[in-house]
Protein backbone atom coordinates (compact mmCIF):
# COMPACT_ATOMS: atom_id res chain seq x y z
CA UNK A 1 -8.28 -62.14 -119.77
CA UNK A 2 -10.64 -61.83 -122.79
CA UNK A 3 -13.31 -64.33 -124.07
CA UNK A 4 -16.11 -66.39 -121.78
CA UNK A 5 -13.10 -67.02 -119.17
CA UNK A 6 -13.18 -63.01 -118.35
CA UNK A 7 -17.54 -62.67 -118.22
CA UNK A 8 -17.66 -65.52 -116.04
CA UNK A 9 -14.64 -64.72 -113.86
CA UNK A 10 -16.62 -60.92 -113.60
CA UNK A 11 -20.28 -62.62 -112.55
CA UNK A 12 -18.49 -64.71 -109.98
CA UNK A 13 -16.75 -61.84 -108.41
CA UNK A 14 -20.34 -59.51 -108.49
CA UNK A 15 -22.15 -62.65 -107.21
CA UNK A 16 -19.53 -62.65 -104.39
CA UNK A 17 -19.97 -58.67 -103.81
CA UNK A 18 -23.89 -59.43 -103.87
CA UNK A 19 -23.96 -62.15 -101.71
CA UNK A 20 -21.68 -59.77 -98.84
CA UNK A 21 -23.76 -56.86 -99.21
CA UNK A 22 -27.31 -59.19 -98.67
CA UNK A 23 -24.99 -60.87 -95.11
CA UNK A 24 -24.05 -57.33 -94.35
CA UNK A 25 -27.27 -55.54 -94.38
CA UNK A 26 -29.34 -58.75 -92.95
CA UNK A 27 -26.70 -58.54 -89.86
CA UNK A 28 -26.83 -54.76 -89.36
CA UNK A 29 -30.64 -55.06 -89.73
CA UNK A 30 -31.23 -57.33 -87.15
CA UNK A 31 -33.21 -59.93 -89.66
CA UNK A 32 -29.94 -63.10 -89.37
CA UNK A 33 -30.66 -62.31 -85.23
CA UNK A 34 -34.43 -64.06 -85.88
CA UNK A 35 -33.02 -66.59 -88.20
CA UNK A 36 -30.76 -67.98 -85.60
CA UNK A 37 -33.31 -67.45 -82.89
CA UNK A 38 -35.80 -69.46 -85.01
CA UNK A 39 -33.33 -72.45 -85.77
CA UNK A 40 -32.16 -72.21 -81.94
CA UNK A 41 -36.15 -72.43 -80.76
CA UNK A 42 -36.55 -75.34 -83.28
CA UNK A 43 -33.99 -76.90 -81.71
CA UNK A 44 -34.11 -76.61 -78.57
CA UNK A 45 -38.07 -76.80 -78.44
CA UNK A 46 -39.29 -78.55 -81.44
CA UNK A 47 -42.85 -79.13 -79.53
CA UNK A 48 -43.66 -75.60 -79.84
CA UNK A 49 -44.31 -73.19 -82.66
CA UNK A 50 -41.77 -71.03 -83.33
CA UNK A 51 -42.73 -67.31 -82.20
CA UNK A 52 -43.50 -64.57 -84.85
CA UNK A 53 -41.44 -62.03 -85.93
CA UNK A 54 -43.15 -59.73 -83.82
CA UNK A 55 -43.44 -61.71 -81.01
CA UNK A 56 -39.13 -62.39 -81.46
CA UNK A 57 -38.77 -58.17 -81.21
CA UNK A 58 -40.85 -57.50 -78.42
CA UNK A 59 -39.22 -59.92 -76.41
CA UNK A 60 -35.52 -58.90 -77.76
CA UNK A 61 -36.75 -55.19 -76.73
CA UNK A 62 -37.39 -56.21 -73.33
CA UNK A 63 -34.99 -58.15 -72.94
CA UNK A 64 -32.64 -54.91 -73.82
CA UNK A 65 -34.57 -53.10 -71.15
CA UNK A 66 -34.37 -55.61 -68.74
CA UNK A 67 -30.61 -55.54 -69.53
CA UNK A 68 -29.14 -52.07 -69.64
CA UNK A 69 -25.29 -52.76 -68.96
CA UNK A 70 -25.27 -53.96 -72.23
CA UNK A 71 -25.23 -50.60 -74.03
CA UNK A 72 -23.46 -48.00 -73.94
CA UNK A 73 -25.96 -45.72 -72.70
C-alpha cells in the first residue's frame, strides 16, 4: 500500500500497540486493580467516599497478609 491509505493504516496499528502496552503495564503495576476497586466501592457504596490510593494499598497489603495461601510463598 502507498499513499494516505498506508500512513493511516501504520498510526492505527501503533495506536493499537500503544494502547496494549499502557493495559499491560497498568495491569502488571497494580494501578487497573484500584480502578476497579474504585468503580466497585462506587457501586456498591455510593454514600461513602471512595478511599485513597493509599488507603486502597494498605488495605490490599493486609489483606495479602491476612491471606497467605494465596502466594506461592
Amino acid at each position: 500500500m502507498t499513499g494516505p491509505t498506508a500512513s493511516a493504516g501504520h498510526r492505527s496499528a501503533s495506536a493499537r500497540l500503544l494502547r496494549w502496552i499502557r493495559w499491560y503495564l497498568r495491569e502488571i503495576s497494580g494501578a487497573a486493580d484500584y480502578d476497579r476497586h474504585c468503580l466497585r466501592h462506587l457501586r456498591e457504596h455510593p454514600d461513602r467516599p471512595v478511599p485513597s490510593r493509599r488507603a486502597y494499598e494498605s488495605w490490599r497489603t493486609g489483606r495479602r497478609e491476612e491471606h497467605p495461601q494465596t502466594r506461592c510463598c
